[in-house]
Protein backbone atom coordinates (compact mmCIF):
# COMPACT_ATOMS: atom_id res chain seq x y z
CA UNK A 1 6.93 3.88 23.99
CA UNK A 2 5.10 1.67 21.59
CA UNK A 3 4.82 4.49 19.12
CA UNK A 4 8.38 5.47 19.27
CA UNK A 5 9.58 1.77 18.98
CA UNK A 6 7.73 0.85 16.41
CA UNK A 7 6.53 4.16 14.45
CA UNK A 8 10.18 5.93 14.60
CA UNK A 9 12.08 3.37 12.81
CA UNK A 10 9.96 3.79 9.33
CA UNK A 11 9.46 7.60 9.42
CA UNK A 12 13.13 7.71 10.46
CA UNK A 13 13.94 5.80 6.96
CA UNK A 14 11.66 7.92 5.21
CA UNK A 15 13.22 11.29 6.22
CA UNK A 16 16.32 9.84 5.61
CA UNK A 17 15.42 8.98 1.96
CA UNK A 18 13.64 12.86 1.72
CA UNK A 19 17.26 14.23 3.56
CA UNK A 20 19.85 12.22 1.05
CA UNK A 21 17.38 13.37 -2.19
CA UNK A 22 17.44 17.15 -1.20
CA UNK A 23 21.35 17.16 0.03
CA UNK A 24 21.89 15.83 -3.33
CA UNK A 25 23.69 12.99 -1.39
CA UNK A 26 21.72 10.52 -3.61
CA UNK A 27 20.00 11.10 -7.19
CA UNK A 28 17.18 10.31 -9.73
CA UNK A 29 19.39 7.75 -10.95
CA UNK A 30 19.91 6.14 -7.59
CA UNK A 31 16.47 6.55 -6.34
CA UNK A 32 15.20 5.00 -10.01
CA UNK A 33 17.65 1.85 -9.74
CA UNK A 34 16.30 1.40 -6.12
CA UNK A 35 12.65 1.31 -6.72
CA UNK A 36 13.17 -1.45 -9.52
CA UNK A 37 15.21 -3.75 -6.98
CA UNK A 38 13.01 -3.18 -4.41
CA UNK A 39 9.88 -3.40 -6.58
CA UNK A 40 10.48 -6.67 -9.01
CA UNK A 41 13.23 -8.41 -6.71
CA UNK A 42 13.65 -7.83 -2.94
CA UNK A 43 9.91 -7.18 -2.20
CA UNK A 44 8.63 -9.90 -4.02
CA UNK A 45 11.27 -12.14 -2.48
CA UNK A 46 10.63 -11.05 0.71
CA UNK A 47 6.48 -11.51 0.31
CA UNK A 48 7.16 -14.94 -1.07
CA UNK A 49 8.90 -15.93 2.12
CA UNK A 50 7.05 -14.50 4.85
CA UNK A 51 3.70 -16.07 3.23
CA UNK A 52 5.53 -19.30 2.04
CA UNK A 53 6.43 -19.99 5.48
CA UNK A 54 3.48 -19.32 7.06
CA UNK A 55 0.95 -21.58 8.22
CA UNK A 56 -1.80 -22.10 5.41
CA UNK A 57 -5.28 -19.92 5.25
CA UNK A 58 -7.88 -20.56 6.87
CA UNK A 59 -10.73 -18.48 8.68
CA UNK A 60 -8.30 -16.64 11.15
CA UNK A 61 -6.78 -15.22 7.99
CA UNK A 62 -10.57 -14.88 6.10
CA UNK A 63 -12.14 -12.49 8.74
CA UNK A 64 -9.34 -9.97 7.72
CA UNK A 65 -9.19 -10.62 3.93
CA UNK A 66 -13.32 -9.99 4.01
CA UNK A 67 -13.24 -6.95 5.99
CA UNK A 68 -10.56 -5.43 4.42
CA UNK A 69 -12.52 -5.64 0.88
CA UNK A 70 -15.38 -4.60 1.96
CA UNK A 71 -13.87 -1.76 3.82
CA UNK A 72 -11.94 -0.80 0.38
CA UNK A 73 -14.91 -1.31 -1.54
CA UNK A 74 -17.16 1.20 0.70
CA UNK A 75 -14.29 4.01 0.89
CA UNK A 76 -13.72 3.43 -3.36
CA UNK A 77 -18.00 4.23 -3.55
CA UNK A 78 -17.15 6.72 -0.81
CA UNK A 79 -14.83 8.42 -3.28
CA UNK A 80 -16.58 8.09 -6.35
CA UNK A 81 -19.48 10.45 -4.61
CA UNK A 82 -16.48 13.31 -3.49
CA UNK A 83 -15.40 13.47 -7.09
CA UNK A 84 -18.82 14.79 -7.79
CA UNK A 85 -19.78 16.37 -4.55
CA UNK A 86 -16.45 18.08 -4.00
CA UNK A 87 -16.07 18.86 -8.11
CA UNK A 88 -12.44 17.05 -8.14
CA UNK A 89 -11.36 17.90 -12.03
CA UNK A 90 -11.44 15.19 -14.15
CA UNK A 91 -7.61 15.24 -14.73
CA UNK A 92 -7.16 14.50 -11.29
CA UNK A 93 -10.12 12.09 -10.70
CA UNK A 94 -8.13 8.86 -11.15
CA UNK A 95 -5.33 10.36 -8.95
CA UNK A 96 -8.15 11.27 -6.10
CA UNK A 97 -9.83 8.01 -6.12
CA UNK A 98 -6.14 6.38 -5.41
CA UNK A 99 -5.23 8.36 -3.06
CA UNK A 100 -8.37 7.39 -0.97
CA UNK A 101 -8.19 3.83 -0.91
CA UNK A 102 -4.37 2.45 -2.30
CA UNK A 103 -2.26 1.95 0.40
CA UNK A 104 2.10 1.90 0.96
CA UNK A 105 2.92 -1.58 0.79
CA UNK A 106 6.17 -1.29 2.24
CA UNK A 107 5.12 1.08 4.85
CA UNK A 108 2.67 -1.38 6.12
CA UNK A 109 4.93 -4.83 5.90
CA UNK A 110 7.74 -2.68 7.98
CA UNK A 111 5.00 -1.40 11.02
CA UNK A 112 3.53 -4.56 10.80
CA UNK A 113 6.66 -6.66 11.46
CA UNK A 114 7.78 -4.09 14.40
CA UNK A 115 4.38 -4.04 15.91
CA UNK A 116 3.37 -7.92 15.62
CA UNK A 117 6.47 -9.85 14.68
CA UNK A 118 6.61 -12.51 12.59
CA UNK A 119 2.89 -13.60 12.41
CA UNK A 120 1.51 -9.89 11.96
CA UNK A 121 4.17 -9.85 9.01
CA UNK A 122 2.80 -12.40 7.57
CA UNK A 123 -1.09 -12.36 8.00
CA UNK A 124 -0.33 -8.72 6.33
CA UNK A 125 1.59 -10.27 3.26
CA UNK A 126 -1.66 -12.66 3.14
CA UNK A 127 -4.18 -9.74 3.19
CA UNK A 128 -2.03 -7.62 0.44
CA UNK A 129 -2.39 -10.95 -2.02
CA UNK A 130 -5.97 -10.62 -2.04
CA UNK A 131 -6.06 -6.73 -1.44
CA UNK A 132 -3.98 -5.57 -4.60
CA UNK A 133 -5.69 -7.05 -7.35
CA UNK A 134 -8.72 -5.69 -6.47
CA UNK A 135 -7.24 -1.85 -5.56
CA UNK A 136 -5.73 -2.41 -9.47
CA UNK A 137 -9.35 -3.06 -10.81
CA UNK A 138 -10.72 -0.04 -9.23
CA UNK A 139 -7.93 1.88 -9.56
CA UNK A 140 -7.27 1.06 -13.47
CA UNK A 141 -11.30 0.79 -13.81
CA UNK A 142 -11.44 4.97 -12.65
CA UNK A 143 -8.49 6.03 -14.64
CA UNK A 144 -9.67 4.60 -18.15
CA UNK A 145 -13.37 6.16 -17.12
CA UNK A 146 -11.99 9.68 -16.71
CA UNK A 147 -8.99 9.79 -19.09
CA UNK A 148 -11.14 11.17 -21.94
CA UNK A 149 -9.73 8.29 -24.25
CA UNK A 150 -12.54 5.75 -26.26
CA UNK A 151 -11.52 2.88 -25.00
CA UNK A 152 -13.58 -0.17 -25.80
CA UNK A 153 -14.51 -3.30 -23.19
CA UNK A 154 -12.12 -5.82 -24.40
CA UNK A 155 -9.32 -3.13 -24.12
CA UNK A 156 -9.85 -2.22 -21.14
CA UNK A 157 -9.91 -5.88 -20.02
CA UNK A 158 -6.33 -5.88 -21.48
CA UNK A 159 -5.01 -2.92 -19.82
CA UNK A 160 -6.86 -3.80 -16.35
CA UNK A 161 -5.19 -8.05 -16.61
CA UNK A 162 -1.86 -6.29 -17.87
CA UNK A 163 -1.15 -4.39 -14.59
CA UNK A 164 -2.87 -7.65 -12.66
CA UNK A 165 -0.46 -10.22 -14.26
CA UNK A 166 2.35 -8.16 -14.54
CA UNK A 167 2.88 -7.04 -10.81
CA UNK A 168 5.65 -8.66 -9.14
CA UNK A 169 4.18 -8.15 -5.50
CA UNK A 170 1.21 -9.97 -6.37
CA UNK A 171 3.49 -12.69 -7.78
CA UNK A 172 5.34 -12.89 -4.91
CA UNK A 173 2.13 -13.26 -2.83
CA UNK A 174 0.31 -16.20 -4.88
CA UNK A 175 3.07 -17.89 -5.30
CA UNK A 176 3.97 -17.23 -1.63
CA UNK A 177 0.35 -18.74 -0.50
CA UNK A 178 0.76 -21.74 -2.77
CA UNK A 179 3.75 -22.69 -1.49
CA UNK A 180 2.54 -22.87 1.99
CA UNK A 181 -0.59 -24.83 0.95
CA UNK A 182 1.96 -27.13 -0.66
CA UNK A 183 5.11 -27.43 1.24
CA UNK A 184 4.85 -24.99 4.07
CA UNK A 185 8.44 -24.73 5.12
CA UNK A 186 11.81 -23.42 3.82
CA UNK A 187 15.03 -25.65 3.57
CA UNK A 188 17.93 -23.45 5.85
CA UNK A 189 19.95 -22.46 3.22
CA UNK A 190 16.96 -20.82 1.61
CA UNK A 191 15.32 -19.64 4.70
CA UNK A 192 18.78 -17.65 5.27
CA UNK A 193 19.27 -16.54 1.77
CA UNK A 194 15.16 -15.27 2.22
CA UNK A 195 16.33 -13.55 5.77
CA UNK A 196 19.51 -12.01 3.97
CA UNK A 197 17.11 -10.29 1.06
CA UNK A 198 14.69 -9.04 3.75
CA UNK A 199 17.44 -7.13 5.26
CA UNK A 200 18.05 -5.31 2.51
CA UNK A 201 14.00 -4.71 0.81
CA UNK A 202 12.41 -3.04 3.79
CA UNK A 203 15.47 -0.12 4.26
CA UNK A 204 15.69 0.10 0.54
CA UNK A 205 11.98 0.44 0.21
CA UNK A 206 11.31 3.04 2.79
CA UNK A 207 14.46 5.19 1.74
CA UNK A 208 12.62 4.91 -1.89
CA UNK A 209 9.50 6.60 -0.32
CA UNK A 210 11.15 9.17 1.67
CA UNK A 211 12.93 10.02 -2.11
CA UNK A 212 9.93 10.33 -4.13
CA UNK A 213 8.02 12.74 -1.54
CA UNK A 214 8.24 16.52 -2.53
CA UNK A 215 6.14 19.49 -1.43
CA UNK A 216 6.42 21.90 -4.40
CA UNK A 217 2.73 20.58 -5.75
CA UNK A 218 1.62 20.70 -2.02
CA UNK A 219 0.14 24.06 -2.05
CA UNK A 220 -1.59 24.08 -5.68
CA UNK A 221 -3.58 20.70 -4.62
CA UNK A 222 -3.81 21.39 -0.90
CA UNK A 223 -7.79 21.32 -0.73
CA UNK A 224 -8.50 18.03 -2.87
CA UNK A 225 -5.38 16.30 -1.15
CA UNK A 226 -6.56 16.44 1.80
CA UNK A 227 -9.88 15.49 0.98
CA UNK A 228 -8.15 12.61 -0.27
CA UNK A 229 -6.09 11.75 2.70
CA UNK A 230 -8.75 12.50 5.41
CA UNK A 231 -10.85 9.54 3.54
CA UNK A 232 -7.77 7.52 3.37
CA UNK A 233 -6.55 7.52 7.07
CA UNK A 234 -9.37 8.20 8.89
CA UNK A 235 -12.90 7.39 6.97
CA UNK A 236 -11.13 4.27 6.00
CA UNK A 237 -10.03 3.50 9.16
CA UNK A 238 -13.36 3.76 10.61
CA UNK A 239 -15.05 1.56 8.36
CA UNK A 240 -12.34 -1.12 8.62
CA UNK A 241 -13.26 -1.12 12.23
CA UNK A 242 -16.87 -1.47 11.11
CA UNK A 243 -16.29 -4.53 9.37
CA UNK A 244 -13.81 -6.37 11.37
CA UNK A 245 -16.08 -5.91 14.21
CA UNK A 246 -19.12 -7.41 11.85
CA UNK A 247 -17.02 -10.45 11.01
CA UNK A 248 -15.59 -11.37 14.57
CA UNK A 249 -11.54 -10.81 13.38
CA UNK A 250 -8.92 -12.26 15.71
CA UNK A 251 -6.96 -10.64 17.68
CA UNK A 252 -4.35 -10.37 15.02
CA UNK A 253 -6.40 -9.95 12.33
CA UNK A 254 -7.72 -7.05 14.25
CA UNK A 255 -4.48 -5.81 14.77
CA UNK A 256 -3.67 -6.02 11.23
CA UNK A 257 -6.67 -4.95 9.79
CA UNK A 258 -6.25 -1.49 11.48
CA UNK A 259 -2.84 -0.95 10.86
CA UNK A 260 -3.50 -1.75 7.28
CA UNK A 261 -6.40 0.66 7.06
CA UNK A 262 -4.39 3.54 9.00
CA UNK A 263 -1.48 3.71 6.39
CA UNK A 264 -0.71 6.55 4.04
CA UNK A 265 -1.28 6.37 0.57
CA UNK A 266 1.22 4.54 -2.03
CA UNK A 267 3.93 6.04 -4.20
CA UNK A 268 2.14 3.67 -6.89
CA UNK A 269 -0.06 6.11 -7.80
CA UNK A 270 1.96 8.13 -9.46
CA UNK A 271 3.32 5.24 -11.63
CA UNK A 272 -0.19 4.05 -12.86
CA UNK A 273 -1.57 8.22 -12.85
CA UNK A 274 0.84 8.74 -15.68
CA UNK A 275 -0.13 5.41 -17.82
CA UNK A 276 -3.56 6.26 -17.97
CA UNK A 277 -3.58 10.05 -17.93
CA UNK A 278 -4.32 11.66 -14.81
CA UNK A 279 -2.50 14.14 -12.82
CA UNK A 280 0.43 13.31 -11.36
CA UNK A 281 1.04 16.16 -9.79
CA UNK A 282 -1.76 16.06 -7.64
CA UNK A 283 -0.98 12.43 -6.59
CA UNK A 284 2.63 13.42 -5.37
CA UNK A 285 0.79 15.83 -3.37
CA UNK A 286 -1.83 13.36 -2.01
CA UNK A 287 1.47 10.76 -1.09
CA UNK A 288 3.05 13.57 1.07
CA UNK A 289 0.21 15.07 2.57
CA UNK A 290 -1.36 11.61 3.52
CA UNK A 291 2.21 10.26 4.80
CA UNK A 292 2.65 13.30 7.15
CA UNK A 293 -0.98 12.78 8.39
CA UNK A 294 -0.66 8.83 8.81
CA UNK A 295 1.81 9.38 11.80
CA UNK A 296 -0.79 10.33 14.12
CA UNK A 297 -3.67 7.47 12.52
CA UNK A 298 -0.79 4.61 12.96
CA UNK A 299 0.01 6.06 16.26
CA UNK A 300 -3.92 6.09 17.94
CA UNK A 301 -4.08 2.45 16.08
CA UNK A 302 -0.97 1.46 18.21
CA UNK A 303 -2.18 2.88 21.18
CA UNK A 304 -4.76 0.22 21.14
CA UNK A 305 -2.78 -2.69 21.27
């Protein structure tokens, strides 16, 4: 039952976005307009709450936050040897790479919130503040290498604190985490207008997903996708578990650590693939493949608890 209470809910939303995109029930247009709510209002809103409220960091929070880089780190290295070993074509190296390591945000926040409440919700809001800026480094640091373009040091600086600064969920998480160092708690009136925008990012978000996943690149990419997606929800997995056994995590930590490590692979990638010039048709077929597969890796991580 754990699986079905917590799992169904967010695949349900997905296939519901994926059913109202292919009965034409909803369009580009609708699906577009979404994703920018979701992405540079409701999400960040909703990150900035659960963090803001929530007690300040300290080592129950570190354990995750150094195992989960680490575990990153290793699969990105990981990676970097498959793009030669497995000859991934350059076009799609930056796409591979992200597809091993980047993770669905709002997959992750809605599991984590059914599985663990209120605390697991927010230790995972803590861990994506410190996880996403260094996923853009390595993410932006692989594109530029393989796009073919001469781009100099200081540019690539540039481009690399451009997507850094510029991202509204790691806005939403630093300001979030100062806040709680600072004040800690929410006045009622803001607390409910917080709760009220909540309601409405996690649906949005995961309807968003379910509406950007096609399978018409499936079968062109299916070797190197999976690749991709076997590193990302199961080698990844693995060597989370590594490293949050090294470092002693807590319980929760623990908990959120491996749900984090067991999700499927963002939508983001295709966003940033088409900046820098890599193929973005290969990363829409990494996103489907690895959030088919990441049903069964979220479901043996819940089986744990």
């Amino acid at each position: 039952m754990i699986i079905l209470n917590n799992l169904f809910p967010v695949f349900a939303l997905i296939g519901l976005g994926t059913l109202l995109k292919y009965s034409h029930f909803i369009g580009e247009s609708f699906l577009k307009a979404s994703d920018r709510l979701v992405y540079f209002i409701f999400f960040p809103v909703l990150l900035f709450w659960k963090i803001g409220s929530a007690p300040p960091v300290d080592s129950s929070a570190t354990d995750l936050i150094v195992a989960a880089i680490c575990a990153v780190c290793t699969v990105y290295l990981i990676s970097a040897i498959c793009l030669k070993l497995f000859k991934v074509p350059r076009f799609a190296a930056g796409s591979f790479s992200q597809s091993c390591y980047r993770f669905n945000t709002y997959a992750g926040m809605a599991v984590s919130m059914n599985a663990l409440g209120e605390a697991g919700a927010s230790r995972f809001g803590i861990l994506i503040g410190f996880i996403i800026p260094i996923i853009n480094v390595l993410a932006v640091s692989t594109l530029i290498w393989y796009s073919g373009q001469t781009i100099n040091m200081r540019e690539r600086l540039r481009i690399t604190l451009r997507a850094l600064v510029s991202n509204p969920l790691i806005i939403g998480c630093l300001t979030g985490m100062a806040y709680s160092q600072t004040v800690g708690e929410f006045p009622v009136f803001l607390d409910n207008t917080f709760r009220l925008a909540a309601v409405v990012a996690l649906p949005l978000a995961l309807l968003s997903v379910g509406g950007t996943l096609t399978l018409k690149n499936l079968k062109a990419h299916l070797g190197h996708a999976f690749l991709g997606s076997a590193i990302k929800i199961l080698v990844l997995p693995i060597s989370g578990w590594l490293f949050l056994n090294a470092v002693g995590a807590s319980t929760l930590s623990f908990q959120v650590g491996m749900l984090f490590f067991a999700l499927p692979a963002s939508p983001a990638i295709i966003v940033l693939s088409s900046q820098l010039n890599s193929d973005t048709e290969f990363a829409s077929a990494a996103i489907v493949l690895s959030t088919l597969l990441s049903f069964f890796s979220l479901s043996a991580v819940l089986m744990t608890f």
